[in-house]
C-alpha atoms as a PDB file:
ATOM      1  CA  UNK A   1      -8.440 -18.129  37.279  1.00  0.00           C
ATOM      2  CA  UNK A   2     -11.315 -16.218  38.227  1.00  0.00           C
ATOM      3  CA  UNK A   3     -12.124 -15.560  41.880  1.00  0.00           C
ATOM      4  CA  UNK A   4     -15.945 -15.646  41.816  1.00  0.00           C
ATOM      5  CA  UNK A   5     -18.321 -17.962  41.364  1.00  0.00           C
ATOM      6  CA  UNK A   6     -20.809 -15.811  39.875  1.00  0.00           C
ATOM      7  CA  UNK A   7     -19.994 -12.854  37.262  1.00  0.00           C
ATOM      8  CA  UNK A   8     -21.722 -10.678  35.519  1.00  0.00           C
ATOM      9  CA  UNK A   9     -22.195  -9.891  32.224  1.00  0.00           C
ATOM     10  CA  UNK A  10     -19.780  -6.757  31.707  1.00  0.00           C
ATOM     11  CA  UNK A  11     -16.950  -8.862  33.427  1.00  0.00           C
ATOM     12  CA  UNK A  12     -17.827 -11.854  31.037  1.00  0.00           C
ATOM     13  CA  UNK A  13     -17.295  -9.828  28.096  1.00  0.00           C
ATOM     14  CA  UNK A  14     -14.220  -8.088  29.354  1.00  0.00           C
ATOM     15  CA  UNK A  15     -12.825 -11.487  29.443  1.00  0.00           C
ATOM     16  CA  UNK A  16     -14.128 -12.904  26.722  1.00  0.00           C
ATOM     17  CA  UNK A  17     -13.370  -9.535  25.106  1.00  0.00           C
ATOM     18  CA  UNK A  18     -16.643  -9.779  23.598  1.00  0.00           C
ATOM     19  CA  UNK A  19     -19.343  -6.898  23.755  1.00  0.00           C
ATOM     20  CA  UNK A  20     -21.537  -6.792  26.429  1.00  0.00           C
ATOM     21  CA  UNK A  21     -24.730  -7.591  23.594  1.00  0.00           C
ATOM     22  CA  UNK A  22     -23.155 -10.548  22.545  1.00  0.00           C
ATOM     23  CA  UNK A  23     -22.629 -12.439  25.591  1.00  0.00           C
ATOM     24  CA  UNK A  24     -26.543 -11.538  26.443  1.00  0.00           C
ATOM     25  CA  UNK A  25     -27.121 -13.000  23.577  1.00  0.00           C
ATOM     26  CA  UNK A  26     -24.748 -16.345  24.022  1.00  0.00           C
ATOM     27  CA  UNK A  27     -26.463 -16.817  27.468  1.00  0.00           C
ATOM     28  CA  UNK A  28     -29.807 -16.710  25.950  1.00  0.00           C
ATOM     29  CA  UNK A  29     -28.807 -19.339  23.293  1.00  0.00           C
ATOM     30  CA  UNK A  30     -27.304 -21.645  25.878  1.00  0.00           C
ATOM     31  CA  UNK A  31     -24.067 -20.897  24.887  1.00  0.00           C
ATOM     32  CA  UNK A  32     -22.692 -19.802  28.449  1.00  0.00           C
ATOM     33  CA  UNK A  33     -24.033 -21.347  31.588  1.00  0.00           C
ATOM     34  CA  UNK A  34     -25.908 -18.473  33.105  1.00  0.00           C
ATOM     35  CA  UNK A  35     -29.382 -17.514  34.824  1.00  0.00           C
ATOM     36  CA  UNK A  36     -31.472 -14.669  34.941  1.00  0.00           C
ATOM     37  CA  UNK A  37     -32.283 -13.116  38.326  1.00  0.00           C
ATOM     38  CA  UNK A  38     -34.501 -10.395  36.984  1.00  0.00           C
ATOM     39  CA  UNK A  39     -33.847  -8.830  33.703  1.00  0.00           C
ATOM     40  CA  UNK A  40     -29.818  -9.261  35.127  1.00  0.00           C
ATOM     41  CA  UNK A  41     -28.031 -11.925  33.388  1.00  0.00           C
ATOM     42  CA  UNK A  42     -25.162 -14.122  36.372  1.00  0.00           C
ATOM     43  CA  UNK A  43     -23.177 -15.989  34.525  1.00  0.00           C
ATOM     44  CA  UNK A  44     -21.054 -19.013  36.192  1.00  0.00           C
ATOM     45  CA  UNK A  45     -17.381 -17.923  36.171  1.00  0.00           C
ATOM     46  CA  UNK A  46     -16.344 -22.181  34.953  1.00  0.00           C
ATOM     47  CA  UNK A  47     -18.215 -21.620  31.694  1.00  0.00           C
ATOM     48  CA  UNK A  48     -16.429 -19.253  31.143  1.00  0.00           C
ATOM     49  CA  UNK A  49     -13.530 -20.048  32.036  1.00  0.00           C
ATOM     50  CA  UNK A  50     -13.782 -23.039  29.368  1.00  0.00           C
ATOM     51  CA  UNK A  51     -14.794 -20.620  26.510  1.00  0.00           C
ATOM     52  CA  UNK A  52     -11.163 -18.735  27.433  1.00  0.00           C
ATOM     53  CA  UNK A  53      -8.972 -22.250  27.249  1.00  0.00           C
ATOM     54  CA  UNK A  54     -11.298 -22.916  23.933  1.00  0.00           C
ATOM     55  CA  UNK A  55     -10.449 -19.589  22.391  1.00  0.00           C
ATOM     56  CA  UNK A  56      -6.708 -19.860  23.644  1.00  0.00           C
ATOM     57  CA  UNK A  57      -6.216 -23.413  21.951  1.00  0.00           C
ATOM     58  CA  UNK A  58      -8.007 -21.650  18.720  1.00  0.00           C
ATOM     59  CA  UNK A  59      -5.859 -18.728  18.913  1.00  0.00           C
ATOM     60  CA  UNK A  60      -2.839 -20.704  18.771  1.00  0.00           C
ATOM     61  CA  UNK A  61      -4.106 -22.808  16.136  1.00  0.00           C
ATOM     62  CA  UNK A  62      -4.760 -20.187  13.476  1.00  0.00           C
ATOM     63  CA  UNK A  63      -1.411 -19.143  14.589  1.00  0.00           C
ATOM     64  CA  UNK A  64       0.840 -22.007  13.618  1.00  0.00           C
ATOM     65  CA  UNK A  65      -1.858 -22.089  10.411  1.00  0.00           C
ATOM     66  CA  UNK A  66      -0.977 -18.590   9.305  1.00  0.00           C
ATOM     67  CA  UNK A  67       3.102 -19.266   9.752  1.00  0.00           C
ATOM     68  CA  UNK A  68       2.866 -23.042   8.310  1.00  0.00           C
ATOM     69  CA  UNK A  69       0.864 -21.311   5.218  1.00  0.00           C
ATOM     70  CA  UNK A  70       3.110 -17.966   5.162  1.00  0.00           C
ATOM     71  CA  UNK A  71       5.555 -18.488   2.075  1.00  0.00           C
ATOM     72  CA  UNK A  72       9.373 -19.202   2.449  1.00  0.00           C
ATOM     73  CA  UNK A  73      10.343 -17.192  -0.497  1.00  0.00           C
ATOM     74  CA  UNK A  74       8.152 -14.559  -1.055  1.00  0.00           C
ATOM     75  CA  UNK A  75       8.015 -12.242  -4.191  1.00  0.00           C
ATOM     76  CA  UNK A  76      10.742  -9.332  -3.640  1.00  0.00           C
ATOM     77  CA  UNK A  77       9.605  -5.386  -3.971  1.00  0.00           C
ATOM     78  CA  UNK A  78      11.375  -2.365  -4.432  1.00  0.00           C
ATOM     79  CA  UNK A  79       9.936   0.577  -3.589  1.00  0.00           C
ATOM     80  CA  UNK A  80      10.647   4.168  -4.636  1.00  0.00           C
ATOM     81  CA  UNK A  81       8.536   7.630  -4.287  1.00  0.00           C
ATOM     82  CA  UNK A  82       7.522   5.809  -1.113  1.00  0.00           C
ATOM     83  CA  UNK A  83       6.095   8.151   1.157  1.00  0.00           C
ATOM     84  CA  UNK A  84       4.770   6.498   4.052  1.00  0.00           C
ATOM     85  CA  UNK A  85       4.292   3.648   2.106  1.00  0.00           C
ATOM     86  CA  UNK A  86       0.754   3.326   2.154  1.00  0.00           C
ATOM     87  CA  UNK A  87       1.156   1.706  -1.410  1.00  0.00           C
ATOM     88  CA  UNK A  88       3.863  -0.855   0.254  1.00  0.00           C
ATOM     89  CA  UNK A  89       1.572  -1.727   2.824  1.00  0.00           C
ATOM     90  CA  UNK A  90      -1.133  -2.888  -0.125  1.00  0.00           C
ATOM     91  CA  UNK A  91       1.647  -4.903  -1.564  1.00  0.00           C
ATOM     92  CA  UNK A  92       3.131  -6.996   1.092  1.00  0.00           C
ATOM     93  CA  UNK A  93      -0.653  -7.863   1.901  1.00  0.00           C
ATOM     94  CA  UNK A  94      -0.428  -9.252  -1.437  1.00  0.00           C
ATOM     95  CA  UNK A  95       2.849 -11.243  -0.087  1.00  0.00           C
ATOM     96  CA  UNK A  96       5.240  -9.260  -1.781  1.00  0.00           C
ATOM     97  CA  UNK A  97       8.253  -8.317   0.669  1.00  0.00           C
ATOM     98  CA  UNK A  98       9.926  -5.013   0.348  1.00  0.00           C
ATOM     99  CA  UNK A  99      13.540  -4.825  -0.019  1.00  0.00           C
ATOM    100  CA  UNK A 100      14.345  -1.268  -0.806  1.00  0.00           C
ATOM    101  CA  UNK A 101      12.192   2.139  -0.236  1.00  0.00           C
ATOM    102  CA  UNK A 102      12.991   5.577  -1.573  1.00  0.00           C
ATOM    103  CA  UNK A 103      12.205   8.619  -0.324  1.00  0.00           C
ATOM    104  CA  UNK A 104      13.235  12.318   0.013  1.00  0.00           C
ATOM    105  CA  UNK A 105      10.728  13.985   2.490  1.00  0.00           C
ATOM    106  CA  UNK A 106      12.042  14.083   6.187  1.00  0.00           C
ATOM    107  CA  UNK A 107       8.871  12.897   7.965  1.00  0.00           C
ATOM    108  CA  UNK A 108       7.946  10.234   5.258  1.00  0.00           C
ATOM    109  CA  UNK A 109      11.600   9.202   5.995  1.00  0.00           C
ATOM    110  CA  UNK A 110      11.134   9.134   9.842  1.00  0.00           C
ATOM    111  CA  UNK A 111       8.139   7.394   9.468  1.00  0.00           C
ATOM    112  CA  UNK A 112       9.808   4.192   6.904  1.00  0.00           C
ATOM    113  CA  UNK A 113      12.827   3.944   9.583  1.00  0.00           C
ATOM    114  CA  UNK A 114      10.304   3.999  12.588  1.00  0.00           C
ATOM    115  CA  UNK A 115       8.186   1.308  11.002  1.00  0.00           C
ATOM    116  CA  UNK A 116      10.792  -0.167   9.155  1.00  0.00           C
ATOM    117  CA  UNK A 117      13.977   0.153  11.184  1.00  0.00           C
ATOM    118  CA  UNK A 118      15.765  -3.104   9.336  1.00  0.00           C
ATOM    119  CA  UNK A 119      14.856  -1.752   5.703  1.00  0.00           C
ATOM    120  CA  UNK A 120      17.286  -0.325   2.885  1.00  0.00           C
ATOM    121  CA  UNK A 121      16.228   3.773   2.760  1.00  0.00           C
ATOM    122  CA  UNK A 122      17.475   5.976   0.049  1.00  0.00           C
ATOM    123  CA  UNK A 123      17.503   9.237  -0.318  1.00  0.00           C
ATOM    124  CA  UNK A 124      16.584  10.735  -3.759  1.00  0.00           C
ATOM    125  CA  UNK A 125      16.683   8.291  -6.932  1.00  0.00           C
ATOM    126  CA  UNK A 126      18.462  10.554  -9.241  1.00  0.00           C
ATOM    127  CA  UNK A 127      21.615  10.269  -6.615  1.00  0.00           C
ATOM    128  CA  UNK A 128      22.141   6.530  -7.473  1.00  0.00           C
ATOM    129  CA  UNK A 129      22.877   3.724  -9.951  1.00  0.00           C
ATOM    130  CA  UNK A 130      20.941   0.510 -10.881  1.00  0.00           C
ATOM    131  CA  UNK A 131      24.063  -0.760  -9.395  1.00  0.00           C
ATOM    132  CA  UNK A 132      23.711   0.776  -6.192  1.00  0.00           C
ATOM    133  CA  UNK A 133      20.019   0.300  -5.993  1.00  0.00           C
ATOM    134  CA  UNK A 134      20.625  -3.411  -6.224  1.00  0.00           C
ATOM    135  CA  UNK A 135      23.293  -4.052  -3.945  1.00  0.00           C
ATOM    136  CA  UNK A 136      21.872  -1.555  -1.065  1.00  0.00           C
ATOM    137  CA  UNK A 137      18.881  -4.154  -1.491  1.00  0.00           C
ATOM    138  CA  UNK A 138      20.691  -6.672  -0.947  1.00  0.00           C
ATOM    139  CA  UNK A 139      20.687  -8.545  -4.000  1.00  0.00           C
ATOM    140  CA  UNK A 140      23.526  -9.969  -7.087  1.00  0.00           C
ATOM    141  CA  UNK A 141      21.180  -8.740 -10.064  1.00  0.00           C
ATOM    142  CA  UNK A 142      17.440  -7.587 -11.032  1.00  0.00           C
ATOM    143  CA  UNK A 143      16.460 -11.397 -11.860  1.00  0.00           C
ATOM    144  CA  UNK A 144      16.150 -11.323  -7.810  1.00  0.00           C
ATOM    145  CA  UNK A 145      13.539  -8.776  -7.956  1.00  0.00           C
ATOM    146  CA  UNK A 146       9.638  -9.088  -8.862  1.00  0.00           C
ATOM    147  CA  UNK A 147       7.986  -6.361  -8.555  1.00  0.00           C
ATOM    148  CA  UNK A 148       9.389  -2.583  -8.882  1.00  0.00           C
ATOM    149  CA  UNK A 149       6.480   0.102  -7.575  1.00  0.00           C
ATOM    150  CA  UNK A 150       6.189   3.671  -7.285  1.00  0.00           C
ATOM    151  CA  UNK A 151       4.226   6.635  -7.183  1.00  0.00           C
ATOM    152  CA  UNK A 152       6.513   9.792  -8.830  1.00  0.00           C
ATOM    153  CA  UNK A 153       5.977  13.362  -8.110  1.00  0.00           C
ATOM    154  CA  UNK A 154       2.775  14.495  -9.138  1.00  0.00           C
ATOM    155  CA  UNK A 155       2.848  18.107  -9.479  1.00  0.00           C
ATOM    156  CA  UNK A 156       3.995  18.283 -13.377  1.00  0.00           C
ATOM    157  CA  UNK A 157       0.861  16.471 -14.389  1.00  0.00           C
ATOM    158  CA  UNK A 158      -1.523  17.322 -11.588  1.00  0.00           C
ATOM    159  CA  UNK A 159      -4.482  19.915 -12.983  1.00  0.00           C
ATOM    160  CA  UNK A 160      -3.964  21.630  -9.975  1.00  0.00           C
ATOM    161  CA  UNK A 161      -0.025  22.408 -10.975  1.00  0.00           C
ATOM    162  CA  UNK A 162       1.008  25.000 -13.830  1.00  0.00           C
ATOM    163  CA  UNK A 163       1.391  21.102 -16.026  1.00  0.00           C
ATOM    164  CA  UNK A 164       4.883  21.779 -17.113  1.00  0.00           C
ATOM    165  CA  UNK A 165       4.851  17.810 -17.938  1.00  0.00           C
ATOM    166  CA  UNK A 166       8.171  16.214 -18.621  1.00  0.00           C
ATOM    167  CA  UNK A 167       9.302  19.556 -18.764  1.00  0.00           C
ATOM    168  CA  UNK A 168       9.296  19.919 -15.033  1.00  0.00           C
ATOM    169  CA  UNK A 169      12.121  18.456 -13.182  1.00  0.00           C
ATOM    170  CA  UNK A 170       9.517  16.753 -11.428  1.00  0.00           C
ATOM    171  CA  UNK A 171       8.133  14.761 -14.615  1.00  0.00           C
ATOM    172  CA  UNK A 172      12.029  14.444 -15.429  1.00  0.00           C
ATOM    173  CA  UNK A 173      12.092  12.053 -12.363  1.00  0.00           C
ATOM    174  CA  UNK A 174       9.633  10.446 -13.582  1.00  0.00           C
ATOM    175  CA  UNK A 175      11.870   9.216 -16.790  1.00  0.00           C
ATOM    176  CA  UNK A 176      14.729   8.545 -14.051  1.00  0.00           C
ATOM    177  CA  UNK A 177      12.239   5.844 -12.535  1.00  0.00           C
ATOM    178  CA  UNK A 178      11.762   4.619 -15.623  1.00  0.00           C
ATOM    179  CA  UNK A 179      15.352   4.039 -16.519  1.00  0.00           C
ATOM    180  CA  UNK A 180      15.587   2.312 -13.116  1.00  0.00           C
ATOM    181  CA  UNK A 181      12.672  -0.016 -13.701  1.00  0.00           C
ATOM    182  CA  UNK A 182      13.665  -1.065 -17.071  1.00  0.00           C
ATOM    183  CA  UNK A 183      17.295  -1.517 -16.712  1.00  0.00           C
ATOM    184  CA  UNK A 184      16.972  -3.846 -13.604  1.00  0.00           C
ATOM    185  CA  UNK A 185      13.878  -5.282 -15.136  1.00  0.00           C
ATOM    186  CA  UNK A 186      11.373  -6.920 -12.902  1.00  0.00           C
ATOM    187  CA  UNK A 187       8.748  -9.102 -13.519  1.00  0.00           C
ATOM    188  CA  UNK A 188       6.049  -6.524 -12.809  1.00  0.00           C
ATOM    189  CA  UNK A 189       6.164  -2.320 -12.586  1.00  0.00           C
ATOM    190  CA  UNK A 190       3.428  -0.431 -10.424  1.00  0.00           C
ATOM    191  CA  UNK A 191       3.059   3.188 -11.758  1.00  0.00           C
ATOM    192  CA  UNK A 192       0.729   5.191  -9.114  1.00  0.00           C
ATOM    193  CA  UNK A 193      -0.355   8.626 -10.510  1.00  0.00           C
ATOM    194  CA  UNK A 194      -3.228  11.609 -10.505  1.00  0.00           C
ATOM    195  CA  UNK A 195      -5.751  11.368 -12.694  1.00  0.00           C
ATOM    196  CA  UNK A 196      -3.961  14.640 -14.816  1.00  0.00           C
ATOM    197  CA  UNK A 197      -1.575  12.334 -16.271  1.00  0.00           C
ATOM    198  CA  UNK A 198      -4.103  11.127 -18.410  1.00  0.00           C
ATOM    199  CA  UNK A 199      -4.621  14.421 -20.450  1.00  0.00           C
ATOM    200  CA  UNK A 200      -0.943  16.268 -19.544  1.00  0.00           C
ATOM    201  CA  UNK A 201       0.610  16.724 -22.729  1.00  0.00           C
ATOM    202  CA  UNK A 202       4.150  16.492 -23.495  1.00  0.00           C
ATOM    203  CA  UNK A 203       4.404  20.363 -23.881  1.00  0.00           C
ATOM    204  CA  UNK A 204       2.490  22.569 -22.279  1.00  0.00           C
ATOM    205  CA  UNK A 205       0.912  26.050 -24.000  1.00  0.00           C
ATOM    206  CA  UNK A 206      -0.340  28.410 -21.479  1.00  0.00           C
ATOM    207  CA  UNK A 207      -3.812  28.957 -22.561  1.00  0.00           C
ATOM    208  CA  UNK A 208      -3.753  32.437 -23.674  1.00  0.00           C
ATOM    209  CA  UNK A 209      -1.657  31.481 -26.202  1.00  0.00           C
ATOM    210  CA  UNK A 210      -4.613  28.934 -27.589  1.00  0.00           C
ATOM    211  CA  UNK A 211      -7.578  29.799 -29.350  1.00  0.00           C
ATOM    212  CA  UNK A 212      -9.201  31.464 -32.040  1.00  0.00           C
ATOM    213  CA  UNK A 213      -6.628  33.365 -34.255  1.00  0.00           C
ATOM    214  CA  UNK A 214      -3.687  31.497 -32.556  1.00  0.00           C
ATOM    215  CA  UNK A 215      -1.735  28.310 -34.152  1.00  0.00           C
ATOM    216  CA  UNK A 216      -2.932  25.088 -33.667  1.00  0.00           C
ATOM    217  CA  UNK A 217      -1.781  23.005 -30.577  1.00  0.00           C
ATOM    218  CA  UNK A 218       1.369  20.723 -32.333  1.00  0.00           C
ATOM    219  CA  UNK A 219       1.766  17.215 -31.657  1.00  0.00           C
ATOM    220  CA  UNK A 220       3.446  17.107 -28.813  1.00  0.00           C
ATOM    221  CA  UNK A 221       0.983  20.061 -27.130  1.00  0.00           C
ATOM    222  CA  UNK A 222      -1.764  17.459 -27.598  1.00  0.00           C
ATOM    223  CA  UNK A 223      -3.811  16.109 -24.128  1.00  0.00           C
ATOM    224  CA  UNK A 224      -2.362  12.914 -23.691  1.00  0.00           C
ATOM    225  CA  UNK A 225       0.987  12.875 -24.667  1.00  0.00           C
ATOM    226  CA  UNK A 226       2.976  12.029 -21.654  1.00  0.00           C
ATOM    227  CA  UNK A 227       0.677   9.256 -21.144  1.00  0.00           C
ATOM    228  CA  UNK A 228       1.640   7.426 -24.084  1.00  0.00           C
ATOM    229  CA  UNK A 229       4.937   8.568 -24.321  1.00  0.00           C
ATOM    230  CA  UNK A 230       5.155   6.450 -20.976  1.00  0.00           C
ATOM    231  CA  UNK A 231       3.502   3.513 -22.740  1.00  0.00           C
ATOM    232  CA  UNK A 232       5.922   3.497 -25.765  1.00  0.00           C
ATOM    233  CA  UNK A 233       8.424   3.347 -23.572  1.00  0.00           C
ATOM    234  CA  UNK A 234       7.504   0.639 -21.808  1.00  0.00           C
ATOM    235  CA  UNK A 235       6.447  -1.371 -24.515  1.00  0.00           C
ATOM    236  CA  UNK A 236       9.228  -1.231 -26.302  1.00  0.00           C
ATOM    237  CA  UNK A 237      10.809  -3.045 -23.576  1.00  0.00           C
ATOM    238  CA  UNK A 238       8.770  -6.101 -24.115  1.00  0.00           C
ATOM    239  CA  UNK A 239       6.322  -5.345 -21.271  1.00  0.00           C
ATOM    240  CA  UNK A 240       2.174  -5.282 -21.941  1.00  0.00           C
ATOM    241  CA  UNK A 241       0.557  -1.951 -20.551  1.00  0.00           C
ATOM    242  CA  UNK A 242      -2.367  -1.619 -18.914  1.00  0.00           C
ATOM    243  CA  UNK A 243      -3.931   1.208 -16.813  1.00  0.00           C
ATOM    244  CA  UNK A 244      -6.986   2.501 -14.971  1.00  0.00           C
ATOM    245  CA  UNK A 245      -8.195   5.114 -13.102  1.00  0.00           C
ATOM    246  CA  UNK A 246      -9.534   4.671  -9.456  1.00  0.00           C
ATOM    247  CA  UNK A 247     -11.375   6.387  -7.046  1.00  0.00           C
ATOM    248  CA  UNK A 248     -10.568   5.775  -3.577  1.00  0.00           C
ATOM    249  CA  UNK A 249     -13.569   6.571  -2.152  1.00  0.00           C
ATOM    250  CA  UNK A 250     -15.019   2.681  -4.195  1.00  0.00           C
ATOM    251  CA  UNK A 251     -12.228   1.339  -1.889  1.00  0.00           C
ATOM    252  CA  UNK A 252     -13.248   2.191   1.883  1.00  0.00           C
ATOM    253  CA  UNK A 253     -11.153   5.834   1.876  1.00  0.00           C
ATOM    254  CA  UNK A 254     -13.400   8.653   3.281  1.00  0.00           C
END
């Protein structure tokens, strides 16, 4: 209850936890029961005191709508490379629900079990069996599971790196997830990667070995290759393929 009879407008909007502008502009529009002595807006403490119970009862509402809607089952995740899981965050917006998450750095790891205290964590994927992956989920087989996502180490592909490619023990993981993915074989499988993987080839020649008076790249030296190496794979596991390339800053990140 509110003691006064008469606020003003900075205490109606604390309440109201509306900005200061808007309930000027709500008490111009009739909105709120106030008066103007001045160019200072007094605005009766009952009317507002209504708009509180009215935004209370809608509160509630859209509460009990949101859990009535939320689905019983939802679509089960498991999540490896996780970091932070910034990428698991995207998914269970979608409705997904994350059973499993993977990952080897010590703060990304404090961060999952601070966030997600009640989760299955695993430590590095290579350590581990379909078999164990599935029952540390919680689940009897990978018919359970919908939706397997991850974004593997980088550095083998990345322009940035020396491109070593599958070649790297970092790209090797990448074939472990693979494995993984296909063997328990979900519905759906998220591959998250730089934009080098596009061109990385499946061997890499330094490039003063290439050139003018040198040998010809070979087939597997060719930009490209891991990419659809990756695809083969996949395909010839009776999944369709298909890929993009995004840039974050088209999807709000500075």
């Amino acid at each position: 209850m509110i003691m006064n009879d008469i606020i003003t407008v900075t205490e109606a909007a604390q309440l109201l936890e509306l900005t200061p502008q808007r309930v000027r502009t709500m008490c111009k529009q009739g909105s709120i029961d106030a008066y103007q002595s001045g160019r200072t807006w007094l605005i009766k403490s009952s009317s507002v005191e209504k708009l509180m119970l009215v935004n209370s009862l809608s509160d509630a509402q859209n509460s009990y709508s949101m859990l009535a809607s939320e689905p019983k089952n939802k679509p089960k995740a498991l999540s490896f490379f996780s970091g932070a899981m910034g990428l698991d965050l995207g998914i269970e917006q979608a409705g997904f629900e994350t059973l499993l998450a993977s990952e080897i750095d010590k703060a990304a790891r404090d961060t999952i079990l601070s966030n997600r205290p009640n989760m299955a964590l695993i430590g590095d994927i290579r350590d581990y069996t379909t078999e164990d992956i599935l029952k540390l989920a919680g689940v009897s087989s990978g018919n359970e599971i919908d939706l397997i996502m991850g974004g593997p180490p980088c550095q083998a592909f990345s322009t940035a790196g020396k491109r070593l490619g599958l070649e790297d023990e970092r790209g090797n993981v990448f074939i472990k997830y693979l494995d993984v993915a296909l063997d328990i074989r979900p519905k759906y499988i998220v591959i998250e990667n730089v934009r080098g993987l596009l061109s990385a080839p499946m061997k890499h020649r330094p490039h003063n070995e290439r050139g003018e008076g040198l040998p010809p790249l070979k087939s597997e030296e060719q930009p490209g290759g891991v990419l659809h190496y990756i695809i083969r794979i996949i395909k010839s596991a009776g999944y369709s393929v298909s890929f993009n390339l995004y840039n974050s800053a088209n999807f709000g990140v500075p």
